[in-house]
N, C-alpha and C. Protein backbone atom coordinates (compact mmCIF):
# COMPACT_ATOMS: atom_id res chain seq x y z
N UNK A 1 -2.22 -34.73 -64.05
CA UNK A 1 -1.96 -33.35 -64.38
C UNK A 1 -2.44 -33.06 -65.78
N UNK A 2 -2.44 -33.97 -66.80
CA UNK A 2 -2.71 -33.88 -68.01
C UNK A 2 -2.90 -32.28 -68.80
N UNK A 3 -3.23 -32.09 -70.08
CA UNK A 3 -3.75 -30.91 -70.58
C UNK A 3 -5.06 -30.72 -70.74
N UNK A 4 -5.18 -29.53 -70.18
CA UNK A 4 -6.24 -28.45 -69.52
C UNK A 4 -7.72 -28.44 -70.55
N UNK A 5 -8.74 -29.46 -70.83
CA UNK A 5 -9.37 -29.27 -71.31
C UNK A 5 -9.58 -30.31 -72.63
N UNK A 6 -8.79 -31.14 -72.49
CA UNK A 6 -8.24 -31.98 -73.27
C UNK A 6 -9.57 -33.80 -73.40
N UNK A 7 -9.72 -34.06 -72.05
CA UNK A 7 -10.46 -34.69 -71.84
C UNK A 7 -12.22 -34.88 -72.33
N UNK A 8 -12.55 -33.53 -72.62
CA UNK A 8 -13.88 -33.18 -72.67
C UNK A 8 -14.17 -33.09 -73.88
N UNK A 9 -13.26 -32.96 -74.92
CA UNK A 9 -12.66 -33.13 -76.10
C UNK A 9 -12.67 -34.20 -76.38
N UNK A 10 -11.92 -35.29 -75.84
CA UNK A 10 -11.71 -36.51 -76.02
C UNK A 10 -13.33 -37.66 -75.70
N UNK A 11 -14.09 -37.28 -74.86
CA UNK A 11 -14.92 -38.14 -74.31
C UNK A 11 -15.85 -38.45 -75.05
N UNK A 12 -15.99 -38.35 -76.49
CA UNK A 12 -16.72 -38.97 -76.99
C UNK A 12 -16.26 -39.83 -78.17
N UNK A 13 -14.40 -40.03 -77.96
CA UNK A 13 -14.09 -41.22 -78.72
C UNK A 13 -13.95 -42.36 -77.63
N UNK A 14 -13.67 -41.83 -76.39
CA UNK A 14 -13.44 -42.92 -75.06
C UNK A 14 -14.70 -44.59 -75.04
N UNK A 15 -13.86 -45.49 -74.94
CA UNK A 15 -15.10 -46.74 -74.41
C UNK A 15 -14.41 -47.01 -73.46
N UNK A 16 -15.01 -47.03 -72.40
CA UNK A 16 -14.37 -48.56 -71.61
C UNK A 16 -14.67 -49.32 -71.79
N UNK A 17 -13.74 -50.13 -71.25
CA UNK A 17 -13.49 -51.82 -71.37
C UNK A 17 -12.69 -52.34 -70.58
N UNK A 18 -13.22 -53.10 -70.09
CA UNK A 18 -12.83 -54.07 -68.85
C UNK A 18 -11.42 -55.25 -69.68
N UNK A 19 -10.37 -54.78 -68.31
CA UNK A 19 -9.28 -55.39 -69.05
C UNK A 19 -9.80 -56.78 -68.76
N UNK A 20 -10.25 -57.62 -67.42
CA UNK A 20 -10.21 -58.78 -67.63
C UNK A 20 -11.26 -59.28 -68.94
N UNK A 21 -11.93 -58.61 -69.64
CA UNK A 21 -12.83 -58.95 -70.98
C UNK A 21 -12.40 -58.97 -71.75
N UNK A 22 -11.22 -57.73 -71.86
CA UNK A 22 -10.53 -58.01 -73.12
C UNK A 22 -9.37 -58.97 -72.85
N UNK A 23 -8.81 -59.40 -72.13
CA UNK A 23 -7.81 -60.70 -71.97
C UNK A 23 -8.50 -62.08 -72.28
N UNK A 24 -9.60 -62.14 -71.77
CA UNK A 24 -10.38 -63.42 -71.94
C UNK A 24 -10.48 -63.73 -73.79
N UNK A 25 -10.72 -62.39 -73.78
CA UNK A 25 -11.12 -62.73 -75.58
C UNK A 25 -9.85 -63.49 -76.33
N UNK A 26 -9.20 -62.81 -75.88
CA UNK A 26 -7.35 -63.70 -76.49
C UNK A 26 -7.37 -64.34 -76.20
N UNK A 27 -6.93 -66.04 -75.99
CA UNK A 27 -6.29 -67.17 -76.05
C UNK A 27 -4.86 -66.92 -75.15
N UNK A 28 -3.93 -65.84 -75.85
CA UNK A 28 -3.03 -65.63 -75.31
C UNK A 28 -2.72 -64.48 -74.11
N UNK A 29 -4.13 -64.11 -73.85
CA UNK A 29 -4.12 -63.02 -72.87
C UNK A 29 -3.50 -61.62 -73.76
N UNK A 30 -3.53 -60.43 -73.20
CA UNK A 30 -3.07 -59.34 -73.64
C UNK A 30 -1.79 -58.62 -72.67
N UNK A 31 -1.34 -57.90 -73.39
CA UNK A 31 0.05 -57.00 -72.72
C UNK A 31 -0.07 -56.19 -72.65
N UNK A 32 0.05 -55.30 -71.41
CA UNK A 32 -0.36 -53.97 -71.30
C UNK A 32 0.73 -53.32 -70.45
N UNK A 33 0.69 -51.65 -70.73
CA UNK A 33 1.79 -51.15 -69.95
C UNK A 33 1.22 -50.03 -68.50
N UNK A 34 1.43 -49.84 -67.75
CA UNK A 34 1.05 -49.57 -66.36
C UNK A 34 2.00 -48.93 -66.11
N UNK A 35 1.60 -47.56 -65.87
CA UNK A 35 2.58 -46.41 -65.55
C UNK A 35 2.78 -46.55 -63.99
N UNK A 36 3.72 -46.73 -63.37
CA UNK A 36 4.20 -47.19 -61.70
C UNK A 36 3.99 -46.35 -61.10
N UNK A 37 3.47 -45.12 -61.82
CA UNK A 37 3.77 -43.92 -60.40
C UNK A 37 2.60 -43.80 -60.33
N UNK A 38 1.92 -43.88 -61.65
CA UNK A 38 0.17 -43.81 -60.81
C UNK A 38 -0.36 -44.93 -59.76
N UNK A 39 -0.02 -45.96 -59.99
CA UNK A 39 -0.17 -46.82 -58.56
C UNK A 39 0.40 -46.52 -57.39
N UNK A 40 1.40 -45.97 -57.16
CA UNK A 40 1.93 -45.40 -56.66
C UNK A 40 1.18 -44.44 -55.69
N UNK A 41 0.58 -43.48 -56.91
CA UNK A 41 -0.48 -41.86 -55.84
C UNK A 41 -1.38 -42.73 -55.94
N UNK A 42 -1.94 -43.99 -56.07
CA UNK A 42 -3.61 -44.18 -55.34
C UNK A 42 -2.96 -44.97 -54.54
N UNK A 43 -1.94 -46.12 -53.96
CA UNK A 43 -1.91 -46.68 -52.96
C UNK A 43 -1.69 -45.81 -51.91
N UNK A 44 -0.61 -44.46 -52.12
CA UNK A 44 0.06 -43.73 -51.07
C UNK A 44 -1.06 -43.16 -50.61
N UNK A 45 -2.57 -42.58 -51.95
CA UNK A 45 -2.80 -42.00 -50.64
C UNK A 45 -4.28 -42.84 -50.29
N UNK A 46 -4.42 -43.86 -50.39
CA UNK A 46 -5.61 -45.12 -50.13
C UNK A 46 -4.98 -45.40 -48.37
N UNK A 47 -3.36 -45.40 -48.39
CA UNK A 47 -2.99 -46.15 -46.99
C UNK A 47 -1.87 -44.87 -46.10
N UNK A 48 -2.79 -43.57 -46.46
CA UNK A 48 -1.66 -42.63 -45.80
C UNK A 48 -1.99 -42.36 -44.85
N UNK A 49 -2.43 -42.84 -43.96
CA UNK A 49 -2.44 -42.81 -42.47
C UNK A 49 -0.69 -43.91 -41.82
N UNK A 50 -1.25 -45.23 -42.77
CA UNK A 50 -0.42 -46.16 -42.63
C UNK A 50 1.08 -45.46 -42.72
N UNK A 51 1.26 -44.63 -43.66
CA UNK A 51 2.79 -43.94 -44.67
C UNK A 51 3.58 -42.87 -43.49
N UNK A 52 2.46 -41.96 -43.14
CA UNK A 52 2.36 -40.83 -42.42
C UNK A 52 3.05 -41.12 -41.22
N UNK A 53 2.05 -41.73 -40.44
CA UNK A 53 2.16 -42.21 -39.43
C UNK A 53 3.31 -43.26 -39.00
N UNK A 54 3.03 -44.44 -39.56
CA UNK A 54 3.37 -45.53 -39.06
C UNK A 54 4.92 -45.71 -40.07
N UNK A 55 4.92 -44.90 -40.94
CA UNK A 55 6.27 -44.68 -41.75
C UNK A 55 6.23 -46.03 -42.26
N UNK A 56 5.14 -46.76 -42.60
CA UNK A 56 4.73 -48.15 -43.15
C UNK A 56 4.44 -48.31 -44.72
N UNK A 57 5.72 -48.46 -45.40
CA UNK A 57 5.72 -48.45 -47.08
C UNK A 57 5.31 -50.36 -47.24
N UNK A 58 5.53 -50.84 -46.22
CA UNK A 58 5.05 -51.87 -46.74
C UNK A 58 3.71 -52.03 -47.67
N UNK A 59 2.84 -51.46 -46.99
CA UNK A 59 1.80 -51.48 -47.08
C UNK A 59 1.16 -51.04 -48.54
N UNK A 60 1.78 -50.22 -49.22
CA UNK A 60 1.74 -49.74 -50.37
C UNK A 60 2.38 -50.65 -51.29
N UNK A 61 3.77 -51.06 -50.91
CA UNK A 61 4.49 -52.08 -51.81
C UNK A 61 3.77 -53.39 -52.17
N UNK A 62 2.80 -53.62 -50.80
CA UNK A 62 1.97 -55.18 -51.04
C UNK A 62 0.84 -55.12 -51.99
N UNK A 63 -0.06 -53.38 -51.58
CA UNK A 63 -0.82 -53.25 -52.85
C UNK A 63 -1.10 -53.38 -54.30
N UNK A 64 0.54 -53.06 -54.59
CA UNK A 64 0.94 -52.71 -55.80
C UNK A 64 1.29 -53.99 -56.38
N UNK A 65 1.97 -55.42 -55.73
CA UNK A 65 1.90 -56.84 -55.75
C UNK A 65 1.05 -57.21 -56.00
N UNK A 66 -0.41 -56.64 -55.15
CA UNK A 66 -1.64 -57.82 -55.23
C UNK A 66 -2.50 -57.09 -56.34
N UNK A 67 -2.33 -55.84 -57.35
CA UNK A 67 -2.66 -55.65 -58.61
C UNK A 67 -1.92 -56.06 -59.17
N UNK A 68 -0.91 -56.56 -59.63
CA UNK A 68 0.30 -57.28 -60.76
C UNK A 68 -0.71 -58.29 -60.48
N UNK A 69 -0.46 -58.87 -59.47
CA UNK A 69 -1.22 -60.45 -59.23
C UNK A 69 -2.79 -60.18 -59.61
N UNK A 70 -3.40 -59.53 -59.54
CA UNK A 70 -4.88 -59.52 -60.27
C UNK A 70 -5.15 -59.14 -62.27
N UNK A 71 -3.98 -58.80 -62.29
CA UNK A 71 -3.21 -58.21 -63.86
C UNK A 71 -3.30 -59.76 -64.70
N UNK A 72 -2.27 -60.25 -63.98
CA UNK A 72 -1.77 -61.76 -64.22
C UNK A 72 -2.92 -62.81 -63.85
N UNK A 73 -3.75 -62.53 -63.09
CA UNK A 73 -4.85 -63.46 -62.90
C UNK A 73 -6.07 -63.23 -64.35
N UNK A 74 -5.80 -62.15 -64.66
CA UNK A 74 -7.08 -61.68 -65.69
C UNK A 74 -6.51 -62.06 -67.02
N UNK A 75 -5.00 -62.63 -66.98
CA UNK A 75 -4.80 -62.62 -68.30
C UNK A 75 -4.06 -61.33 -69.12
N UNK A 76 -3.46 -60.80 -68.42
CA UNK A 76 -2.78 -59.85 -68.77
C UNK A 76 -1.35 -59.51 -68.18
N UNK A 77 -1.02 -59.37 -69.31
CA UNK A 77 1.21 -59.47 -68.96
C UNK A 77 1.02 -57.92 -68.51
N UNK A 78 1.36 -57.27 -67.61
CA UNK A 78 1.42 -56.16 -66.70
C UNK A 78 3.02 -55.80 -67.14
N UNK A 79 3.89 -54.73 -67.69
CA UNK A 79 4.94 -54.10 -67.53
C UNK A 79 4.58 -53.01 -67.13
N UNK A 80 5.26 -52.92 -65.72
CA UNK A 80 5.26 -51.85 -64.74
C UNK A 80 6.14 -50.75 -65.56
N UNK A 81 6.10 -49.60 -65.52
CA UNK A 81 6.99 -48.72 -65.95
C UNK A 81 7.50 -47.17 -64.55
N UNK A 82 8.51 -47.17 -64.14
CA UNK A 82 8.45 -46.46 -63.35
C UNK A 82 10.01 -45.58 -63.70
N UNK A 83 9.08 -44.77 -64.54
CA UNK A 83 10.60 -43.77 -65.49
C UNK A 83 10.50 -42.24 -64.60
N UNK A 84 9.95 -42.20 -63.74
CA UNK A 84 10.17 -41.14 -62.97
C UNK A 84 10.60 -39.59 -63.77
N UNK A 85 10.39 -38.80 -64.70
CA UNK A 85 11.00 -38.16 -65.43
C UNK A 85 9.17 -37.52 -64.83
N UNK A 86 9.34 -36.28 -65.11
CA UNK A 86 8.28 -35.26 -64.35
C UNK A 86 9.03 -34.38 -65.77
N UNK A 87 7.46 -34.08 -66.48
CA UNK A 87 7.71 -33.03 -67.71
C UNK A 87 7.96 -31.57 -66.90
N UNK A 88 9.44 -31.11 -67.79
CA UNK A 88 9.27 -29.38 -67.87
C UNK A 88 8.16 -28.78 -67.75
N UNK A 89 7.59 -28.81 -68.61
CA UNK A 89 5.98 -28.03 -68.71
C UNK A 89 4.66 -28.23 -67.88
N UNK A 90 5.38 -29.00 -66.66
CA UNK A 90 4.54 -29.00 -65.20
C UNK A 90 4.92 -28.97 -64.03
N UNK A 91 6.25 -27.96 -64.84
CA UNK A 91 6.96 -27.59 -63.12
C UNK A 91 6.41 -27.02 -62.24
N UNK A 92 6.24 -25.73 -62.92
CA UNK A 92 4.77 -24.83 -61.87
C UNK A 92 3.57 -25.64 -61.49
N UNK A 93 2.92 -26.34 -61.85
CA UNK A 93 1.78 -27.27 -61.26
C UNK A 93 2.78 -27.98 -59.92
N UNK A 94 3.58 -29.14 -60.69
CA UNK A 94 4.46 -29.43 -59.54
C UNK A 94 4.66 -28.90 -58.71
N UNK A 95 5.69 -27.76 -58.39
CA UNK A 95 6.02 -26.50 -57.67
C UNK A 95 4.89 -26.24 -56.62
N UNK A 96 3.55 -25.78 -57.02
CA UNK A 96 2.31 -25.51 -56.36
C UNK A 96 1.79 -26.94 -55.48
N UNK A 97 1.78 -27.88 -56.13
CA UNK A 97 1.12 -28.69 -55.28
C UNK A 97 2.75 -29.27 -54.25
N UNK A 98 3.59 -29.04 -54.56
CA UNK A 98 4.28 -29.42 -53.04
C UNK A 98 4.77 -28.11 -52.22
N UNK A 99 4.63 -27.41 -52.52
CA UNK A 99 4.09 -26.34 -51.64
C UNK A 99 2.69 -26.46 -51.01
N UNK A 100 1.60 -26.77 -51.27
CA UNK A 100 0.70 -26.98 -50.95
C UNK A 100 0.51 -28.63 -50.02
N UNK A 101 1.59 -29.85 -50.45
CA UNK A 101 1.45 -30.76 -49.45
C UNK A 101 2.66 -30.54 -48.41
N UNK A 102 3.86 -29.39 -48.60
CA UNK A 102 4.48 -29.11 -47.60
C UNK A 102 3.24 -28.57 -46.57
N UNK A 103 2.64 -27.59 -46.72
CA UNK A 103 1.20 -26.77 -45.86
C UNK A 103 0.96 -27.89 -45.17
N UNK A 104 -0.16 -28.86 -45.54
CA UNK A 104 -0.51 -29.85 -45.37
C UNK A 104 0.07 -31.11 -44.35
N UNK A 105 0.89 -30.89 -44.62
CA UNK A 105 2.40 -31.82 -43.83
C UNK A 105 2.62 -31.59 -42.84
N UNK A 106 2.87 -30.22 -42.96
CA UNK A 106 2.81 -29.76 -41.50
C UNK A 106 1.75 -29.45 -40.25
N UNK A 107 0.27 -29.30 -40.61
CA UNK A 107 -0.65 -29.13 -40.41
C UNK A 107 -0.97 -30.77 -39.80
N UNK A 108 -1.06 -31.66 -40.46
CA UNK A 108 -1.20 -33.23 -39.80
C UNK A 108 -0.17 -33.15 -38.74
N UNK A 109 1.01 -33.15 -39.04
CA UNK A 109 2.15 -32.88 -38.14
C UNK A 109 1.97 -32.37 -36.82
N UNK A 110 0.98 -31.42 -37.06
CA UNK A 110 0.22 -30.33 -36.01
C UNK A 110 -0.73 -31.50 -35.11
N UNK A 111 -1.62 -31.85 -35.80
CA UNK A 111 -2.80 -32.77 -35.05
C UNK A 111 -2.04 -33.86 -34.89
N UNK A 112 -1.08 -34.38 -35.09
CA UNK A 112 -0.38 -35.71 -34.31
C UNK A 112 0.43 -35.08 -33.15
N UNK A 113 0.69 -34.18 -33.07
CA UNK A 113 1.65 -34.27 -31.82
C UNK A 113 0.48 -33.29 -30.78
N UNK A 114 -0.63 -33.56 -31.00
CA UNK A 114 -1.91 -33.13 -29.69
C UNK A 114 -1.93 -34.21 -28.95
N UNK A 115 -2.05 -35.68 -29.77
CA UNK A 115 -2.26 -37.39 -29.34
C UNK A 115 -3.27 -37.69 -30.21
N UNK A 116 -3.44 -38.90 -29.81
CA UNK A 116 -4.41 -40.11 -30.25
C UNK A 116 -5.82 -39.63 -30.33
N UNK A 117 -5.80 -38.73 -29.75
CA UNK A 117 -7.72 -37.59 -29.28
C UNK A 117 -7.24 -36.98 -30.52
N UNK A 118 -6.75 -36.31 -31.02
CA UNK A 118 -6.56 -35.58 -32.28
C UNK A 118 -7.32 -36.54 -33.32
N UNK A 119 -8.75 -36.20 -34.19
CA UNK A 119 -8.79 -36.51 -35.48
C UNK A 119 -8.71 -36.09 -36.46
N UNK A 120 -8.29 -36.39 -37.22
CA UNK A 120 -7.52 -35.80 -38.76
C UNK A 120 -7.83 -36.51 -39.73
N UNK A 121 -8.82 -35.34 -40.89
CA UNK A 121 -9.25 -35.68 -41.78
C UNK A 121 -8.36 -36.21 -42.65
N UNK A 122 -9.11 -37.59 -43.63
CA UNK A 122 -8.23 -38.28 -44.04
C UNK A 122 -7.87 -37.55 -45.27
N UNK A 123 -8.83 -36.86 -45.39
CA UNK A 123 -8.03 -35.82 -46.89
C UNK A 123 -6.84 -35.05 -46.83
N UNK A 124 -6.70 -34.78 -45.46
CA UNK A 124 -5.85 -33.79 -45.02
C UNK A 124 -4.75 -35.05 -45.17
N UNK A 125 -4.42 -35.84 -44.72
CA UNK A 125 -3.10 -37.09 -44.45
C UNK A 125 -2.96 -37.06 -46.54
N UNK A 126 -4.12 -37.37 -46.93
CA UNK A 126 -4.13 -37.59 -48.59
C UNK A 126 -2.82 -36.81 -49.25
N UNK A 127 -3.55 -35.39 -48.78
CA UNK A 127 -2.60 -34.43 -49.46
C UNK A 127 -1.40 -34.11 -48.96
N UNK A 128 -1.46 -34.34 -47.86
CA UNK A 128 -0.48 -34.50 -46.96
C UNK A 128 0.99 -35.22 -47.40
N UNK A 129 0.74 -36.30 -47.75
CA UNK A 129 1.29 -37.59 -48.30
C UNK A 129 2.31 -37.89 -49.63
N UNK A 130 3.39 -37.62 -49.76
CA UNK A 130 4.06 -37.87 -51.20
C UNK A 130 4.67 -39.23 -51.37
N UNK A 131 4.35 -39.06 -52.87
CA UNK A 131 5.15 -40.08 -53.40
C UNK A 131 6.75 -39.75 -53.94
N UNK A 132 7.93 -40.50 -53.24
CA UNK A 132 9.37 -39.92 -53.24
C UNK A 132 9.79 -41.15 -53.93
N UNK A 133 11.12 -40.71 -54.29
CA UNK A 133 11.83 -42.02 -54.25
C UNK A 133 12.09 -42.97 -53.59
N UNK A 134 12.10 -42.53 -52.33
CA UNK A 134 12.29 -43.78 -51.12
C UNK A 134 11.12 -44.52 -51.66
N UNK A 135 9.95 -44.26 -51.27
CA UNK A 135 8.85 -45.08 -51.87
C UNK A 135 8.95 -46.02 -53.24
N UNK A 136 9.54 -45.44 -54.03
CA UNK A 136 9.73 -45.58 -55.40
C UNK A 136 10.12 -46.90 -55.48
N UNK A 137 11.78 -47.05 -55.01
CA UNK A 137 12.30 -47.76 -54.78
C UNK A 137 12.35 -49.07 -53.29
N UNK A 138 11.64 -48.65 -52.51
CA UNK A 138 11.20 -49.55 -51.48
C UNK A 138 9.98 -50.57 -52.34
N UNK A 139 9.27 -49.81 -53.18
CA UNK A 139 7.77 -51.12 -53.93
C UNK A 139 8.90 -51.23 -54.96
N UNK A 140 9.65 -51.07 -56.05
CA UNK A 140 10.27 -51.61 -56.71
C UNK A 140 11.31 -53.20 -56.36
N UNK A 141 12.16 -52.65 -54.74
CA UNK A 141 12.50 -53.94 -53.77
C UNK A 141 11.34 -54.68 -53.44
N UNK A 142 10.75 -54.58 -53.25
CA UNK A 142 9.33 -55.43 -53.08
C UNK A 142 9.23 -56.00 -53.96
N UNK A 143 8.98 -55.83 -54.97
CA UNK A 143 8.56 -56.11 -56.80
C UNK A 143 9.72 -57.33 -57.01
N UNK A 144 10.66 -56.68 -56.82
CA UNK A 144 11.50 -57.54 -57.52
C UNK A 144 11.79 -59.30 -56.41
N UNK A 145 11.79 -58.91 -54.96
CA UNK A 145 11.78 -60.09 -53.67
C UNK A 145 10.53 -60.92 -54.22
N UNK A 146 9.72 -60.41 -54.91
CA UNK A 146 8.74 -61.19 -54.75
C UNK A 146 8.50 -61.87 -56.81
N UNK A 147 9.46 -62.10 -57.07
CA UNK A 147 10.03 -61.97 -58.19
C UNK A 147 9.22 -61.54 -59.32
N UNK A 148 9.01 -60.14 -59.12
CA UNK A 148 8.16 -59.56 -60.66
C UNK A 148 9.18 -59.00 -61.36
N UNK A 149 10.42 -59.22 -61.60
CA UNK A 149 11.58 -58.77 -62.50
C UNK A 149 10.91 -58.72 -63.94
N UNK A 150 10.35 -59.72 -64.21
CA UNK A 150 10.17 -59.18 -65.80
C UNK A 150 9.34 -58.89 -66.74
N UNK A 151 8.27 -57.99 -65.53
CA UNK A 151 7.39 -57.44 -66.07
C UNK A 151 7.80 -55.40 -65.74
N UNK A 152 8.91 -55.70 -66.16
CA UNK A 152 9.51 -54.06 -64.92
C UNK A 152 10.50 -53.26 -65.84
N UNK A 153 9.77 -52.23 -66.02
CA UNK A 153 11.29 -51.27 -66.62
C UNK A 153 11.53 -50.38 -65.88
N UNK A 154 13.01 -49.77 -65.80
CA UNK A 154 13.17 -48.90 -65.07
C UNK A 154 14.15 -47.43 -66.11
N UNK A 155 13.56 -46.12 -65.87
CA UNK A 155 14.17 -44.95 -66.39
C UNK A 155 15.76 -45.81 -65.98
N UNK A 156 16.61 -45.39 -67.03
CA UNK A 156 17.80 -45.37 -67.46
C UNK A 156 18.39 -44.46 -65.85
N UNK A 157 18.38 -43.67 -65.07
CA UNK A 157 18.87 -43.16 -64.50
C UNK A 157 18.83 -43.89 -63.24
N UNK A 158 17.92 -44.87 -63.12
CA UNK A 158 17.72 -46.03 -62.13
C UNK A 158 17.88 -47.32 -62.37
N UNK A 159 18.94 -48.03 -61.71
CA UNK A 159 19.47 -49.15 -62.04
C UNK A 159 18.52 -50.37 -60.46
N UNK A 160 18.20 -51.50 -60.69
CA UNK A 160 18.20 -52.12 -59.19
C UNK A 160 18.92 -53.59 -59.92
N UNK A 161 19.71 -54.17 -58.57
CA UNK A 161 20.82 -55.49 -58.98
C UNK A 161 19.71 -56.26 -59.49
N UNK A 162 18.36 -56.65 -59.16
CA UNK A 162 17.78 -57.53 -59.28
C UNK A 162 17.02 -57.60 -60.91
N UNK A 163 17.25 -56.10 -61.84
CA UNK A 163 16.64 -56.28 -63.43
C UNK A 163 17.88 -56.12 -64.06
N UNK A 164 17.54 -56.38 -65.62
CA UNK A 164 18.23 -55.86 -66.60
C UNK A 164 18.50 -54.55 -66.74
N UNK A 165 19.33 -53.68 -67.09
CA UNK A 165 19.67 -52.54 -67.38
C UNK A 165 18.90 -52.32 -68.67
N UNK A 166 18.17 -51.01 -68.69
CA UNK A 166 17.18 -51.05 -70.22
C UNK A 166 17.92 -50.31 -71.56
């Protein structure tokens, strides 16, 4: 959602750089922080046929495992952060786009109950597709079964038995 113009501005202090290059250069690897919800909207909507359909969060929760595990393979301490807090000042954006994946929602909704002959663009399932708390907390249970506890913070308003309270 970022601010409006902000980027184009910015793009000529930007470099990339490849995290596994910059981990290699350390000895001790590097620490980096990884906002949870953006993994989150590219797994949900990379496997939203899987979500939609098949009501299959696994599938997203394993994604989000096998980047920690490519994080940690490159040399880099990964803290997931999943503080769920959605700024004031993008309520109306907010507001609009789930109104716009309610539309959407229902419209797939539409082409699944024709049958299996129904095809449905995958953009349409994309937008279609949210990221909730159930989700939130189903890859967070994941996270933690598969013991990534302590690379994990969680917003103060979300507790799970398996971390520290922050």
């Amino acid at each position: 959602m970022g601010r409006p113009g902000l980027l184009p501005i910015c793009r000529w202090w930007r470099v990339r750089r490849s995290l596994r290059h910059l981990a290699q250069k350390d000895p001790a690897g590097i620490t980096i922080a990884v906002d949870g919800h953006v993994l989150l909207h590219e797994f949900v909507a990379k496997y939203a046929h899987d979500v939609l359909v098949g009501d299959n969060l696994d599938v997203v929760a394993s994604a989000v495992l096998e980047r920690c595990r490519r994080y940690m393979a490159w040399g880099c301490a990964a803290t997931l952060d999943f503080d769920g807090k959605k700024p004031l000042g993008k309520a109306l954006t907010t507001e609009a786009r789930a109104a716009q994946r309610l539309k959407h929602l229902a419209e797939a909704e539409r082409l699944l109950g024709l049958g299996e002959e129904a095809e449905i663009d995958r953009s349409l399932l994309r937008s279609a597709v949210a990221v909730d708390e159930k989700l939130g907390m189903h890859v967070i249970d994941h996270l933690v079964t598969h013991g990534w506890t302590r690379y994990m913070s969680l917003h103060a308003g979300h507790h799970h038995a398996g971390l520290p309270a922050r």
